[in-house]
C-alpha atoms as a PDB file:
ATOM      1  CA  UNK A   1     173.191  38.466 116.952  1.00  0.00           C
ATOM      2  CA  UNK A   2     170.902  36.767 114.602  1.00  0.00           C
ATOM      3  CA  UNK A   3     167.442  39.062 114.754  1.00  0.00           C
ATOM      4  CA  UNK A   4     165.311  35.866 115.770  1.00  0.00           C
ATOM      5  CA  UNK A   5     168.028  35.565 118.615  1.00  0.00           C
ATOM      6  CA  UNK A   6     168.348  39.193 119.979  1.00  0.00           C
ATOM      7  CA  UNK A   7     168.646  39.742 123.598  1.00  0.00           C
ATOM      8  CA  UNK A   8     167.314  43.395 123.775  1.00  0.00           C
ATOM      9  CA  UNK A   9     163.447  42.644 125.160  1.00  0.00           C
ATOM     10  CA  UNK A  10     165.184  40.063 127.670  1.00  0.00           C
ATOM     11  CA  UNK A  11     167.702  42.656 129.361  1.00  0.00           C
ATOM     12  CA  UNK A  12     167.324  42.608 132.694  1.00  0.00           C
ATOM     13  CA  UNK A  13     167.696  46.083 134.498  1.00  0.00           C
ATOM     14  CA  UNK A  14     169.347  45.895 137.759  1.00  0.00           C
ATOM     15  CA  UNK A  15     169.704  48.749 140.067  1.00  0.00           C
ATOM     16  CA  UNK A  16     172.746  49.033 141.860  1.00  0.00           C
ATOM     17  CA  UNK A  17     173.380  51.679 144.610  1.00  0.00           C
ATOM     18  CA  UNK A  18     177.542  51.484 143.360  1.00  0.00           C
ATOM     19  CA  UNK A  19     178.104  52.959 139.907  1.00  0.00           C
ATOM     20  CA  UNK A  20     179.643  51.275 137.028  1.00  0.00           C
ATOM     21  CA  UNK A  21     182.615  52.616 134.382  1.00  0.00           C
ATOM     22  CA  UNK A  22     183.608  50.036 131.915  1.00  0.00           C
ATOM     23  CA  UNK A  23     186.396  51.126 129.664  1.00  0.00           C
ATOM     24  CA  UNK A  24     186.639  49.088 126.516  1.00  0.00           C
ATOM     25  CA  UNK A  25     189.622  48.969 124.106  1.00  0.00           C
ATOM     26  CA  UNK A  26     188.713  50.480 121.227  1.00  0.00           C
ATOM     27  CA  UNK A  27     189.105  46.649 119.094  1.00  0.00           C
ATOM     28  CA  UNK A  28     186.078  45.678 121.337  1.00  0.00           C
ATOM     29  CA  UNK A  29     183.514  48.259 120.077  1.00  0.00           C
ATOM     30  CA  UNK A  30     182.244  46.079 117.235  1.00  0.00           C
ATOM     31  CA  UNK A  31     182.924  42.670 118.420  1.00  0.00           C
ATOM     32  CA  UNK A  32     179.647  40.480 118.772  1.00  0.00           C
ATOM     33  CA  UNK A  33     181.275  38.782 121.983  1.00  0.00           C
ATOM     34  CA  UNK A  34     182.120  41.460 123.824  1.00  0.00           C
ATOM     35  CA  UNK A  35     180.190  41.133 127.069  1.00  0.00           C
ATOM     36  CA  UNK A  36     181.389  44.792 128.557  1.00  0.00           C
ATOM     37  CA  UNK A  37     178.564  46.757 126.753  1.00  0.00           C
ATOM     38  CA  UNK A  38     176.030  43.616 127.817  1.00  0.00           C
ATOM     39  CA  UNK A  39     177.272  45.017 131.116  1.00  0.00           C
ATOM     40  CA  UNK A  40     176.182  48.770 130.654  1.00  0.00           C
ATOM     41  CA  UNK A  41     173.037  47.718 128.910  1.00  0.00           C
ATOM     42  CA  UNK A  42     171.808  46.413 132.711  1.00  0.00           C
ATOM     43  CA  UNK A  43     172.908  48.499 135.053  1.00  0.00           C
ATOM     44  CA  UNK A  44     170.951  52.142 134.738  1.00  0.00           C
ATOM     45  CA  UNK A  45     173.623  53.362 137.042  1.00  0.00           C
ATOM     46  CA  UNK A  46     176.851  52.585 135.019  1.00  0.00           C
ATOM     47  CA  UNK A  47     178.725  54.021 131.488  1.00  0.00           C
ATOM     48  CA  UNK A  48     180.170  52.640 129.141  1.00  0.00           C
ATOM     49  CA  UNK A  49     183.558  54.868 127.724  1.00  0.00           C
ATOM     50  CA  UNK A  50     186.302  54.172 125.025  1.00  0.00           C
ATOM     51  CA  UNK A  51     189.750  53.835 125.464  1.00  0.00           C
ATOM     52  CA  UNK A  52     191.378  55.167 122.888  1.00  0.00           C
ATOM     53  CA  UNK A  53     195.061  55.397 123.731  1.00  0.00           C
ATOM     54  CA  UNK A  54     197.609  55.809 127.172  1.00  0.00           C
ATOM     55  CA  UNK A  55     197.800  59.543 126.698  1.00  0.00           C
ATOM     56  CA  UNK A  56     194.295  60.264 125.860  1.00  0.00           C
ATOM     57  CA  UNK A  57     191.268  59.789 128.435  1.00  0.00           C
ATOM     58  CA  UNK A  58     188.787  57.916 127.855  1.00  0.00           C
ATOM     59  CA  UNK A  59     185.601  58.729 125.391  1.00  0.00           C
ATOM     60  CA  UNK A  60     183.034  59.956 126.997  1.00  0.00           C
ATOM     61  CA  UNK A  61     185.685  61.355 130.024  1.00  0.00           C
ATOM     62  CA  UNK A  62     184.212  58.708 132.673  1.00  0.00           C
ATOM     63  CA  UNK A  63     181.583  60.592 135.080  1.00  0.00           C
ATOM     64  CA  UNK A  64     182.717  59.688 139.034  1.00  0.00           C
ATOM     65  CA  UNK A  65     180.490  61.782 140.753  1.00  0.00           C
ATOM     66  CA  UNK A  66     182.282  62.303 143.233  1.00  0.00           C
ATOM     67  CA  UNK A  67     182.520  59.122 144.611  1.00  0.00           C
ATOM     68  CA  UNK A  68     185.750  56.834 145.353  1.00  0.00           C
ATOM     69  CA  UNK A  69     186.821  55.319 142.034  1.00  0.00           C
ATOM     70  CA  UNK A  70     188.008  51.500 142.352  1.00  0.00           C
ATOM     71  CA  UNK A  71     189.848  49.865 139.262  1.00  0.00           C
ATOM     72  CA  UNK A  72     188.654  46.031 139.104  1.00  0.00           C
ATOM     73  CA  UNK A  73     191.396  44.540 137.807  1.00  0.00           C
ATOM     74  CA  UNK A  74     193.700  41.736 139.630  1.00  0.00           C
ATOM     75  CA  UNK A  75     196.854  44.000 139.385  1.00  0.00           C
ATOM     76  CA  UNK A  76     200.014  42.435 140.187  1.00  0.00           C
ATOM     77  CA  UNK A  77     201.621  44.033 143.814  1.00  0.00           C
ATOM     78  CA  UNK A  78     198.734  45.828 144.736  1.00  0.00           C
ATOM     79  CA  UNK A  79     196.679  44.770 147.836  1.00  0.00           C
ATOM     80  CA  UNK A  80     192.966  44.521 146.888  1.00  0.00           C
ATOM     81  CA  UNK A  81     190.483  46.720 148.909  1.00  0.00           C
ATOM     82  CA  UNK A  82     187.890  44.883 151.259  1.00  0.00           C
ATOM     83  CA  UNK A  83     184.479  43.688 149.817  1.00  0.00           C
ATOM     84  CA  UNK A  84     182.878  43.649 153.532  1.00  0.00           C
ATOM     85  CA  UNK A  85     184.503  47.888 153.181  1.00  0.00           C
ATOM     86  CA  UNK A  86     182.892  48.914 150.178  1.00  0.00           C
ATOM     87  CA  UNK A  87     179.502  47.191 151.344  1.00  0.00           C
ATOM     88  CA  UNK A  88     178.836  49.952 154.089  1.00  0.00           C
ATOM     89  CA  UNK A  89     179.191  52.702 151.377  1.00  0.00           C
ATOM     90  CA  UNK A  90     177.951  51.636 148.237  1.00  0.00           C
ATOM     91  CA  UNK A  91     176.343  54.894 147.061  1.00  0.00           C
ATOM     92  CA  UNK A  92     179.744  57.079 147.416  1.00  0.00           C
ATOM     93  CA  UNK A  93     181.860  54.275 145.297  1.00  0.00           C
ATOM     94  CA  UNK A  94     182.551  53.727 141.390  1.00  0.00           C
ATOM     95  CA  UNK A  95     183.947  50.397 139.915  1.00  0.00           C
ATOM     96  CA  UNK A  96     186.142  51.122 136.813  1.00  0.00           C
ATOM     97  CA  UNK A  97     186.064  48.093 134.656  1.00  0.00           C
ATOM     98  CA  UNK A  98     188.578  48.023 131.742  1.00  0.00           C
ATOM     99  CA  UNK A  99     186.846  45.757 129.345  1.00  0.00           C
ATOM    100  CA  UNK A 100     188.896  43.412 126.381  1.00  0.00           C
ATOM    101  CA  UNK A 101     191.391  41.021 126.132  1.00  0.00           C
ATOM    102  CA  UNK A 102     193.400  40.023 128.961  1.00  0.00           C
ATOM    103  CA  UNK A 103     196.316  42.078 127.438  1.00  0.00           C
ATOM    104  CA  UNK A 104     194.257  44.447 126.523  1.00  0.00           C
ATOM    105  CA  UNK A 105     192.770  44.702 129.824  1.00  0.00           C
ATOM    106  CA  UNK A 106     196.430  44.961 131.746  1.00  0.00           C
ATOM    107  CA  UNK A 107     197.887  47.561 129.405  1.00  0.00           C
ATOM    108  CA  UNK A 108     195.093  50.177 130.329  1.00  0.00           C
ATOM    109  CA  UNK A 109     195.084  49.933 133.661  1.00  0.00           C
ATOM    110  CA  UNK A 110     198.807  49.859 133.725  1.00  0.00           C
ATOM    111  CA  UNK A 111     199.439  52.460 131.132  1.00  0.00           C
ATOM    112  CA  UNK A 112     196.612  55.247 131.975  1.00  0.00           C
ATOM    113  CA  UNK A 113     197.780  57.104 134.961  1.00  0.00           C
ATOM    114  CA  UNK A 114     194.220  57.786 135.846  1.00  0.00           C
ATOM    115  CA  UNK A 115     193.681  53.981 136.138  1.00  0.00           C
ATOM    116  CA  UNK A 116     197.171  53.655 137.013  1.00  0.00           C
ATOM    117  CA  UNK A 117     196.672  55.496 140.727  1.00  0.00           C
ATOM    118  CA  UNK A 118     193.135  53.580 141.512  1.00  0.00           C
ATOM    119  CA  UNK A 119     193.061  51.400 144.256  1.00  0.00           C
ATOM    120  CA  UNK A 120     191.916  47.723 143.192  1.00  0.00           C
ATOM    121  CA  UNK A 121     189.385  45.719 144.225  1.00  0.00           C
ATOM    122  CA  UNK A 122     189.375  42.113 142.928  1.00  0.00           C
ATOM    123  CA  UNK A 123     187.272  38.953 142.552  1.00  0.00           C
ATOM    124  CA  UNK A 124     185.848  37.482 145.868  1.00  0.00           C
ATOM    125  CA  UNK A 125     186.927  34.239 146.794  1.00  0.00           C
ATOM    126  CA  UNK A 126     185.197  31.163 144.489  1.00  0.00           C
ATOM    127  CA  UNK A 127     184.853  33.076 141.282  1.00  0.00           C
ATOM    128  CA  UNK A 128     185.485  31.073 138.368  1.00  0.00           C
ATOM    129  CA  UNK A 129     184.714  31.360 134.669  1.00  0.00           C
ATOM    130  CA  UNK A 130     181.148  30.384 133.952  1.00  0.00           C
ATOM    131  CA  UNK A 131     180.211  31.587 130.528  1.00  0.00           C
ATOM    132  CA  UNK A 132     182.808  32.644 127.321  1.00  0.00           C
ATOM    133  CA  UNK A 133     182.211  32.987 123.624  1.00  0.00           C
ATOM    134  CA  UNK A 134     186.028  33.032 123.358  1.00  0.00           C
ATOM    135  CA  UNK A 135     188.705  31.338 123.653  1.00  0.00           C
ATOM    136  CA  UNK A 136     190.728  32.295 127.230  1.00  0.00           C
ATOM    137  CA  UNK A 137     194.226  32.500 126.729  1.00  0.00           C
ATOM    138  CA  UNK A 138     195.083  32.891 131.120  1.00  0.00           C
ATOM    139  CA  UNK A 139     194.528  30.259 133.216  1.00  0.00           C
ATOM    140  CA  UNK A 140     191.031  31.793 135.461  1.00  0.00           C
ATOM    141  CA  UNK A 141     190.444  34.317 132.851  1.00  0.00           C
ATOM    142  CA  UNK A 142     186.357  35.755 132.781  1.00  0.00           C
ATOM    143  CA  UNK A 143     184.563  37.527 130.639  1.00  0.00           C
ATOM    144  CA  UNK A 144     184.091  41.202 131.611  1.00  0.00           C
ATOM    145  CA  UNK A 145     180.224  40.437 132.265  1.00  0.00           C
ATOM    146  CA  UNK A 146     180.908  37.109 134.422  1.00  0.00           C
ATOM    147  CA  UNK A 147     183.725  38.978 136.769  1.00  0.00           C
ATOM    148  CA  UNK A 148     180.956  41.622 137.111  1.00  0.00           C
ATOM    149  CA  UNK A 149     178.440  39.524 138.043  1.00  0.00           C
ATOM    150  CA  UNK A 150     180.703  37.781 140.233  1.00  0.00           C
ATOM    151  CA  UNK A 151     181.600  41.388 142.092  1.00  0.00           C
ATOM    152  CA  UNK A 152     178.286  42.696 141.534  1.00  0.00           C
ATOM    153  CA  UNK A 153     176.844  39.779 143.669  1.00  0.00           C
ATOM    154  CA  UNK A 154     179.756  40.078 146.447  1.00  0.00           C
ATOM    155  CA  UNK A 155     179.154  43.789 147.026  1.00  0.00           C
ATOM    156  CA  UNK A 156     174.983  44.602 146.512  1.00  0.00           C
ATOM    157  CA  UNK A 157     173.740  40.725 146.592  1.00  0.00           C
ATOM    158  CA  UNK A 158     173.398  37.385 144.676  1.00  0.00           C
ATOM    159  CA  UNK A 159     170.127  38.009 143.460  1.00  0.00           C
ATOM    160  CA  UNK A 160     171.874  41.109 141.153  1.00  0.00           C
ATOM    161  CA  UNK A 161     174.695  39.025 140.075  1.00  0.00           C
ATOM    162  CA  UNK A 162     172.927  36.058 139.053  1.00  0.00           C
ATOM    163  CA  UNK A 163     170.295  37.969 137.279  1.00  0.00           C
ATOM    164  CA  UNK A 164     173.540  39.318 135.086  1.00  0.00           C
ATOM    165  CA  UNK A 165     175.375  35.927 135.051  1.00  0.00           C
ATOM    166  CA  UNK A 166     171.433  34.673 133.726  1.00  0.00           C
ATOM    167  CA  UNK A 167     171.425  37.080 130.624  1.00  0.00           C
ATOM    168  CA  UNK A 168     175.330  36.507 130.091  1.00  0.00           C
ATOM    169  CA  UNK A 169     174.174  32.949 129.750  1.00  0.00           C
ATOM    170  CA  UNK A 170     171.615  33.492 127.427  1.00  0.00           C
ATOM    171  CA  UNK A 171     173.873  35.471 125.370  1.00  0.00           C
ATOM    172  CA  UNK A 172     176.538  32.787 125.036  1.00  0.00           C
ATOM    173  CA  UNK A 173     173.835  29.717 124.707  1.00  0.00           C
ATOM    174  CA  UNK A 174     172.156  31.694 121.056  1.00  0.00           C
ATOM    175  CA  UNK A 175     175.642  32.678 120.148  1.00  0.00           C
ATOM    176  CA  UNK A 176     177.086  29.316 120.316  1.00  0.00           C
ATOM    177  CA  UNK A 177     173.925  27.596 118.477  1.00  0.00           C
ATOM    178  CA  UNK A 178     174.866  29.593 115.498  1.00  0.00           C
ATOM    179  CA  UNK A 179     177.768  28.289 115.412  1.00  0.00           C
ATOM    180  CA  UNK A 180     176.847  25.118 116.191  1.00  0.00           C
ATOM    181  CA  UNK A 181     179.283  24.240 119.310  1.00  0.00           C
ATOM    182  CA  UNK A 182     178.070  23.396 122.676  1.00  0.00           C
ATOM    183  CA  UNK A 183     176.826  25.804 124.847  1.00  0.00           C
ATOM    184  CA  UNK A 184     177.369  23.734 128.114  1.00  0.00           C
ATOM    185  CA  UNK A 185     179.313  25.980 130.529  1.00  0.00           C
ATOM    186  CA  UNK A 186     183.232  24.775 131.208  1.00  0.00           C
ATOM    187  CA  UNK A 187     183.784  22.407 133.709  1.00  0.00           C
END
């Protein structure tokens, strides 16, 4: 971002009691509308690792800590795990986040057995696109900051997901003014 526009004083920093992996395609690490690292930037209790092919792990290897490991992804066949579960045991779970395009996105959680052999946990009921610097090219598609803030706020409480969704706003309003588009959200 513009240096009259940056974000970094405004970062909210939202402690979650569930930990945070978000695995970005390696095309994503210098895009200036990639929301994933926005993500990692806010929560103290989350990491932010590279993928870097479907026989390599990720860099940094993702730290679990022993807890559960849940890939958010909507993949196709599998049965989503409960919201009301994971509420009761929020300190013992990890959400893995692969973070890029929606192809992108699909080809590492299909193609990385570690990813491959999580159990998924999906969107709660409602969530729609709010905020996107690009252009979606699936029907429902959200960037990887809004679908956290959207899960963030179903499993530890609103008031943590709209505090993201807020700064994910931000981001998108000062990006779009530079390029002089409207920064109204999409109806």
């Amino acid at each position: 971002m513009h240096l009259n526009l940056c974000l970094c004083a405004e970062l909210p920093v939202i402690e979650t009691a569930s930990r945070w992996v978000v695995v970005h395609h390696r095309s994503e690490s210098f895009k200036s509308t990639n929301t994933g690292q926005l993500v990692t930037r806010c929560l103290p209790n989350s990491q932010l690792c590279q993928y870097v092919g479907r026989k390599d792990a990720p860099v940094p290897a993702p730290e679990l800590g022993g807890r559960d490991a849940y890939l958010f992804f909507p993949r196709e066949g599998a049965a989503p795990v409960d919201h009301e579960e994971l509420r009761g045991r929020l300190d013992e779970i990890v959400v893995v986040v692969p973070d890029g395009s929606w192809g992108q996105a699909r080809k590492m959680a299909g193609h990385h057995q570690w990813m491959k052999d999580l159990p998924t946990v999906g969107l709660p009921a409602g969530a729609h696109a709010r905020w996107s610097l690009r252009q979606e090219t699936l029907a429902g598609g959200l960037t990887t900051a809004d679908a956290v803030a959207w899960l963030l706020g179903s499993l530890e409480g609103s008031d943590k997901g709209d505090a993201l969704e807020h700064i994910l706003r931000v981001m998108v309003e000062r990006t779009k003014s530079t390029r002089g588009g409207p920064t109204a959200p999409p109806i």
